[in-house]
N, C-alpha and C. Protein backbone atom coordinates (compact mmCIF):
# COMPACT_ATOMS: atom_id res chain seq x y z
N UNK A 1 15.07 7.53 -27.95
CA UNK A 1 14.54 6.85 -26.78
C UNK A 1 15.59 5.96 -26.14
N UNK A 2 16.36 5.15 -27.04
CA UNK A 2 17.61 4.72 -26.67
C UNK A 2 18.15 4.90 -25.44
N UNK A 3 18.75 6.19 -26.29
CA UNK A 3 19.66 7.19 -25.66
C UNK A 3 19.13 7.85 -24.52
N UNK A 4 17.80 7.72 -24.20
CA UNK A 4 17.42 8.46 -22.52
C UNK A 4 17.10 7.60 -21.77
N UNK A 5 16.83 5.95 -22.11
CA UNK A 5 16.81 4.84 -21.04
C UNK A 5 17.02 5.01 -20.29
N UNK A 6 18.35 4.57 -19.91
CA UNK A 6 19.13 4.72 -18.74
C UNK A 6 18.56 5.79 -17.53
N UNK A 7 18.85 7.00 -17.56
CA UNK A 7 17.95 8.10 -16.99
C UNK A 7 16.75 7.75 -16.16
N UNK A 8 15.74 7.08 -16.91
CA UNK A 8 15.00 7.18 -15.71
C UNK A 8 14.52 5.48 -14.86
N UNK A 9 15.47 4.51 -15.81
CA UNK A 9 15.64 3.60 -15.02
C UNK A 9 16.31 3.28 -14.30
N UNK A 10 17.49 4.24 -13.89
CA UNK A 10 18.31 4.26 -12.85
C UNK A 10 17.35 5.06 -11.58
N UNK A 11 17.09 5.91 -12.33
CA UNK A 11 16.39 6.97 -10.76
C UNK A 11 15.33 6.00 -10.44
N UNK A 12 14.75 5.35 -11.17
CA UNK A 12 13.38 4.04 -10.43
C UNK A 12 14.37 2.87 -9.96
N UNK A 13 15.04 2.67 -10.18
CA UNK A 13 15.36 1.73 -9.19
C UNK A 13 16.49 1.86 -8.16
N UNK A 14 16.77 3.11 -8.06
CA UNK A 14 17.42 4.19 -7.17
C UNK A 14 16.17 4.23 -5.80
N UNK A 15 15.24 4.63 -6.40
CA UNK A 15 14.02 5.33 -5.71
C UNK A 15 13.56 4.05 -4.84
N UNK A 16 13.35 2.80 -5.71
CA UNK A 16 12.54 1.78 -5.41
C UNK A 16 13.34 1.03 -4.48
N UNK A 17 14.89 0.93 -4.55
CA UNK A 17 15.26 0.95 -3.35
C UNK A 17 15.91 1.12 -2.09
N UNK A 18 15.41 2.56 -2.22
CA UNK A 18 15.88 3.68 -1.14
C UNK A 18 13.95 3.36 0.24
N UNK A 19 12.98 3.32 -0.94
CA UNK A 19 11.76 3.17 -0.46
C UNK A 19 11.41 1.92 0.44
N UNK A 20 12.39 0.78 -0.24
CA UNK A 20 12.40 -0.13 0.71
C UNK A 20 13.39 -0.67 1.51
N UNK A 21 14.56 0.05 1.27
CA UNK A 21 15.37 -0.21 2.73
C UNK A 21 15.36 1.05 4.06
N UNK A 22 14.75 2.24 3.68
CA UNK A 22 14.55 3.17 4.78
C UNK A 22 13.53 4.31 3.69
N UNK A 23 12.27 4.48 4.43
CA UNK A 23 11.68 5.43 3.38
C UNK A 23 11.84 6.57 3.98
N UNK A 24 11.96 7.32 3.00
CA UNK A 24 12.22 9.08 3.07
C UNK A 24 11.25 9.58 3.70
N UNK A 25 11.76 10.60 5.16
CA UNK A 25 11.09 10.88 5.87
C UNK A 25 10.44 12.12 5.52
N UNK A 26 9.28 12.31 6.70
CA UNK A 26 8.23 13.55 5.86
C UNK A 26 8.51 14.84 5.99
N UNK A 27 9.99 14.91 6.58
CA UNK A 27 10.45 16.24 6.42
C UNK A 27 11.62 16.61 4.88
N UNK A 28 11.61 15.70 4.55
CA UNK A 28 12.21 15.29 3.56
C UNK A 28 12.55 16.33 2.25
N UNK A 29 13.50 17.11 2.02
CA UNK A 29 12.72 18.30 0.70
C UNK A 29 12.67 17.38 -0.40
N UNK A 30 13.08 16.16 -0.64
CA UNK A 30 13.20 15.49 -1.94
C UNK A 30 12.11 14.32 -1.56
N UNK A 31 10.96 14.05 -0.70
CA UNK A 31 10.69 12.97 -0.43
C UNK A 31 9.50 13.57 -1.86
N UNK A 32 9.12 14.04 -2.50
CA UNK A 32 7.77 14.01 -3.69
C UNK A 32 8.95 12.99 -5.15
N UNK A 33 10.63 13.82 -4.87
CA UNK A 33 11.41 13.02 -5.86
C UNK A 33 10.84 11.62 -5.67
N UNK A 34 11.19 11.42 -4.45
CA UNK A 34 12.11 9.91 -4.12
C UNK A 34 10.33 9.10 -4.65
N UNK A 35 9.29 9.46 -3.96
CA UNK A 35 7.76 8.76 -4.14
C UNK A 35 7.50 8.84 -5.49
N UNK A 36 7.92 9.77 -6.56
CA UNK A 36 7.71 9.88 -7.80
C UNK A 36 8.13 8.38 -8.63
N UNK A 37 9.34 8.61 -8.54
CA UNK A 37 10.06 7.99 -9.04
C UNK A 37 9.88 6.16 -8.41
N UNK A 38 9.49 5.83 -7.28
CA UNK A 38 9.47 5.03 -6.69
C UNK A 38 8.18 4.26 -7.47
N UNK A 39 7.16 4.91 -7.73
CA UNK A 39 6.01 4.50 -8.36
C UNK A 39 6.32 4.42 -9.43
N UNK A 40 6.99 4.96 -10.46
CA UNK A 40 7.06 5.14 -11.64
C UNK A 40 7.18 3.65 -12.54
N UNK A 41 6.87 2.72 -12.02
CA UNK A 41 7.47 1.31 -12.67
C UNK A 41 6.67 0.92 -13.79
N UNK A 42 5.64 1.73 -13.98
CA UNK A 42 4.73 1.52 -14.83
C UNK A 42 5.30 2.48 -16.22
N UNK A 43 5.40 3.82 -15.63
CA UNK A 43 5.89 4.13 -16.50
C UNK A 43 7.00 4.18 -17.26
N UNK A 44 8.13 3.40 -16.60
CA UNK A 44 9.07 3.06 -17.08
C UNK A 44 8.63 1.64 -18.37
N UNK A 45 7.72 0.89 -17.69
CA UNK A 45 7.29 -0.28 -18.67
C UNK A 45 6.65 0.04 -20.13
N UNK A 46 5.81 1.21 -19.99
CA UNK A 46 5.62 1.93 -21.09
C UNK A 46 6.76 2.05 -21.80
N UNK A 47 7.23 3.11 -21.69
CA UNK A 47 8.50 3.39 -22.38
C UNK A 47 9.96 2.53 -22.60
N UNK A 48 9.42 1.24 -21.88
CA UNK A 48 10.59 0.35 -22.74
C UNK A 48 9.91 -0.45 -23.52
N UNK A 49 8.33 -0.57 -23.24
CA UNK A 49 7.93 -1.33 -24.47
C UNK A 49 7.47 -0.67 -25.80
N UNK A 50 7.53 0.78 -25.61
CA UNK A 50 7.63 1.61 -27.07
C UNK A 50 8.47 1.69 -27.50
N UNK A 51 9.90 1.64 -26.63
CA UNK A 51 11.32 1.31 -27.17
C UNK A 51 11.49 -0.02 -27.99
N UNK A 52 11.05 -0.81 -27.20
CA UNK A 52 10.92 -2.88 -28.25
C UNK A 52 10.63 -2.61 -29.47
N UNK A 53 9.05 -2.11 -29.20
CA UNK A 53 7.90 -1.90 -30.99
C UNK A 53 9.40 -0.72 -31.99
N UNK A 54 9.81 0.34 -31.27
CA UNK A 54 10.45 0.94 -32.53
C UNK A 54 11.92 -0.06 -32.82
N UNK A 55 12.70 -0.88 -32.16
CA UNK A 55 13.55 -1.62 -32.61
C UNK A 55 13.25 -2.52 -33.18
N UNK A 56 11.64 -3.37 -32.97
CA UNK A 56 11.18 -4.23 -33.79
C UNK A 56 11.20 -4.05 -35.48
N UNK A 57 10.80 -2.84 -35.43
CA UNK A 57 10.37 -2.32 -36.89
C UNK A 57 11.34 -1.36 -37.69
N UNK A 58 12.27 -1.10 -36.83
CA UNK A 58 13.92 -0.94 -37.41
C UNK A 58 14.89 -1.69 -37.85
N UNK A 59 15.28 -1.02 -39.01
CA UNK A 59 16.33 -2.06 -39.61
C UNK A 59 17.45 -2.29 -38.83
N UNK A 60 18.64 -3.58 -39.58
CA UNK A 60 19.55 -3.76 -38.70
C UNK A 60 20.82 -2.48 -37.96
N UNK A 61 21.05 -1.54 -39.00
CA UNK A 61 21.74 -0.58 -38.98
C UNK A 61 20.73 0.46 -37.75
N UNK A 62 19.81 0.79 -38.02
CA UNK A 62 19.17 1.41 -37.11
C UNK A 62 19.41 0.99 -35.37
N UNK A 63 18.96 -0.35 -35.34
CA UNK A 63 18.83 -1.44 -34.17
C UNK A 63 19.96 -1.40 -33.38
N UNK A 64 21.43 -1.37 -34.39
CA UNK A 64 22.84 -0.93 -33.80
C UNK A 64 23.14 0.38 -33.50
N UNK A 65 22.82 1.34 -34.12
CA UNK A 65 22.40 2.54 -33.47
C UNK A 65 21.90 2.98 -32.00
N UNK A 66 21.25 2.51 -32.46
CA UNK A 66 19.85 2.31 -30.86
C UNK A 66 20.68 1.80 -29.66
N UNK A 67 21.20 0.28 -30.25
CA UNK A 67 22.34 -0.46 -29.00
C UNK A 67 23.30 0.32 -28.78
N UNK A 68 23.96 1.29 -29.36
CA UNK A 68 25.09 2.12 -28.93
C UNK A 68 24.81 3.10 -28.16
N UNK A 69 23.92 4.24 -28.72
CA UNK A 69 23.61 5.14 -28.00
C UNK A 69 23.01 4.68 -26.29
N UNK A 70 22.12 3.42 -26.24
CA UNK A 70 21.72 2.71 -24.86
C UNK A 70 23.22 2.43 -24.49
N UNK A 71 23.77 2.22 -24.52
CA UNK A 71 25.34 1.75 -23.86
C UNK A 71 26.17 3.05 -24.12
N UNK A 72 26.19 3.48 -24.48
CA UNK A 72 26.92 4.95 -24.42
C UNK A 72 26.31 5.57 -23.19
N UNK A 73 24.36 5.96 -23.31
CA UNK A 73 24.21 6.33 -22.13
C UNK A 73 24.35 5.63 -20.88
N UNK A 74 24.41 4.31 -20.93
CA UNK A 74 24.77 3.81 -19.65
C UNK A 74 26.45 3.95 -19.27
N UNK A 75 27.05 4.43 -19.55
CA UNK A 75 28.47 4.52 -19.24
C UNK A 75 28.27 6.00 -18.68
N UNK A 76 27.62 7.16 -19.37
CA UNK A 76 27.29 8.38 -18.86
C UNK A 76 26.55 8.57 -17.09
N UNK A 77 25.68 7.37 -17.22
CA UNK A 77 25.22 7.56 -16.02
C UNK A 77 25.85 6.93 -15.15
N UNK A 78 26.32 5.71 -15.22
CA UNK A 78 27.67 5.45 -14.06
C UNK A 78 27.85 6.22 -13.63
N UNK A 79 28.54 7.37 -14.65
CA UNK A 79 29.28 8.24 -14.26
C UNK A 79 28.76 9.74 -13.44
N UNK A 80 27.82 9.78 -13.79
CA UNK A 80 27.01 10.74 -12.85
C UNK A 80 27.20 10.12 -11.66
N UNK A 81 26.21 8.90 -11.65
CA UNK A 81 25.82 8.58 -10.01
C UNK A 81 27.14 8.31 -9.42
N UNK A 82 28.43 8.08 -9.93
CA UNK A 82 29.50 7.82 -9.52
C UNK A 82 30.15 9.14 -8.62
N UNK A 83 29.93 10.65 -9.43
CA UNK A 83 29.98 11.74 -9.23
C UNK A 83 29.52 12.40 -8.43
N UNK A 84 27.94 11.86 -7.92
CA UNK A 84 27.15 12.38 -7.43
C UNK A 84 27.78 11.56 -5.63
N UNK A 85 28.40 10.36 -5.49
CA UNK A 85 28.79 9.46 -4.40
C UNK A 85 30.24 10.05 -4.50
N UNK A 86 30.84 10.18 -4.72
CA UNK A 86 31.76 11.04 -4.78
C UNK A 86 32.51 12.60 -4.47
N UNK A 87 30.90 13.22 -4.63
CA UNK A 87 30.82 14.43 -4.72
C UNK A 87 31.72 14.84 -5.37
N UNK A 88 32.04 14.52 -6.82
CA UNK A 88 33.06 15.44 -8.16
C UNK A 88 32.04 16.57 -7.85
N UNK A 89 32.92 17.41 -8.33
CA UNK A 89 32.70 18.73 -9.16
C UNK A 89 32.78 18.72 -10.72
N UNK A 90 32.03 19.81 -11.16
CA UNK A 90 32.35 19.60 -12.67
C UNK A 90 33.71 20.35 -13.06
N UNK A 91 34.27 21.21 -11.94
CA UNK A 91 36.02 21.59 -12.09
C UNK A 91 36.76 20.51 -12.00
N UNK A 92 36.60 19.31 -11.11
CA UNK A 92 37.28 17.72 -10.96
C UNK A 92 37.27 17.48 -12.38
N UNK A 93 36.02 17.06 -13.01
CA UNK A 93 36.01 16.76 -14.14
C UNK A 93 36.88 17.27 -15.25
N UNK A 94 36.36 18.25 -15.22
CA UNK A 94 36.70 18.94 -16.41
C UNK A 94 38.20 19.06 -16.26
N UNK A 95 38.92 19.02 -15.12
CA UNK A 95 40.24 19.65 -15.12
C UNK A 95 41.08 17.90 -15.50
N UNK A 96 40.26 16.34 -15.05
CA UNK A 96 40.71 15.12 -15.58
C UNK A 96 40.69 15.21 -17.32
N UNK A 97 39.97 15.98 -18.36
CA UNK A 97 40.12 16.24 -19.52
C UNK A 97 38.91 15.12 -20.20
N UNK A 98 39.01 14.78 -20.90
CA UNK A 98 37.61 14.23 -21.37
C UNK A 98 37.96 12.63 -21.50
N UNK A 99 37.37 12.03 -20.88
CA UNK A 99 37.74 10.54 -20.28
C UNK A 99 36.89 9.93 -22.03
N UNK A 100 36.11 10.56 -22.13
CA UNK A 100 35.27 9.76 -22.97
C UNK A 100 34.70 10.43 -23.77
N UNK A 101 35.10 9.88 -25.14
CA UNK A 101 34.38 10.97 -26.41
C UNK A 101 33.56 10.25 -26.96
N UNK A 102 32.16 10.66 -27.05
CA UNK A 102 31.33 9.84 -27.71
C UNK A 102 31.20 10.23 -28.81
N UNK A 103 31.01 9.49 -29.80
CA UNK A 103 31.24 9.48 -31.74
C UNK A 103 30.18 9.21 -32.33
């Protein structure tokens, strides 16, 4: 759970505010994305407070686990949305060689 944080709390607060500085118009092919995700704040609250309860009740070794993989994926998604504003390719990428090895 950690490890997929990031993911969809970037796209909710991507969404949430794209919704309030110009909302996606109704010709839109991504406007069901952008409204999905825009609402989703609830369900994001779910799932970080099932994330709390399982770090609560994890040991310390576990708990550091958990903190790595959450910060590992947040360096991953930088890097998407970085990619995505950018417009990389995954030939860009791949041909820079592997910036980052996760262990």
């Amino acid at each position: 759970m950690a490890a997929l944080a990031p993911c969809p709390w970037t796209y909710i607060w991507a969404a949430q505010r794209q919704q309030a500085e110009a909302p996606v118009a109704a010709d839109n092919p991504f406007r069901g994305w952008w409204e999905f995700y825009a609402d989703a704040g609830e369900i994001l609250q779910d799932f970080t407070d099932r994330m709390d309860r399982l770090a609560e009740e994890a040991g310390p070794a576990e708990r550091a686990r958990m903190a790595q993989a959450f910060e590992d994926s947040c360096h991953l998604e930088i890097r998407f949305w970085q990619m995505a504003w950018t417009q990389e390719t995954w030939e860009d990428s791949l041909s820079l060689g592997r910036a980052v090895a996760l262990t």
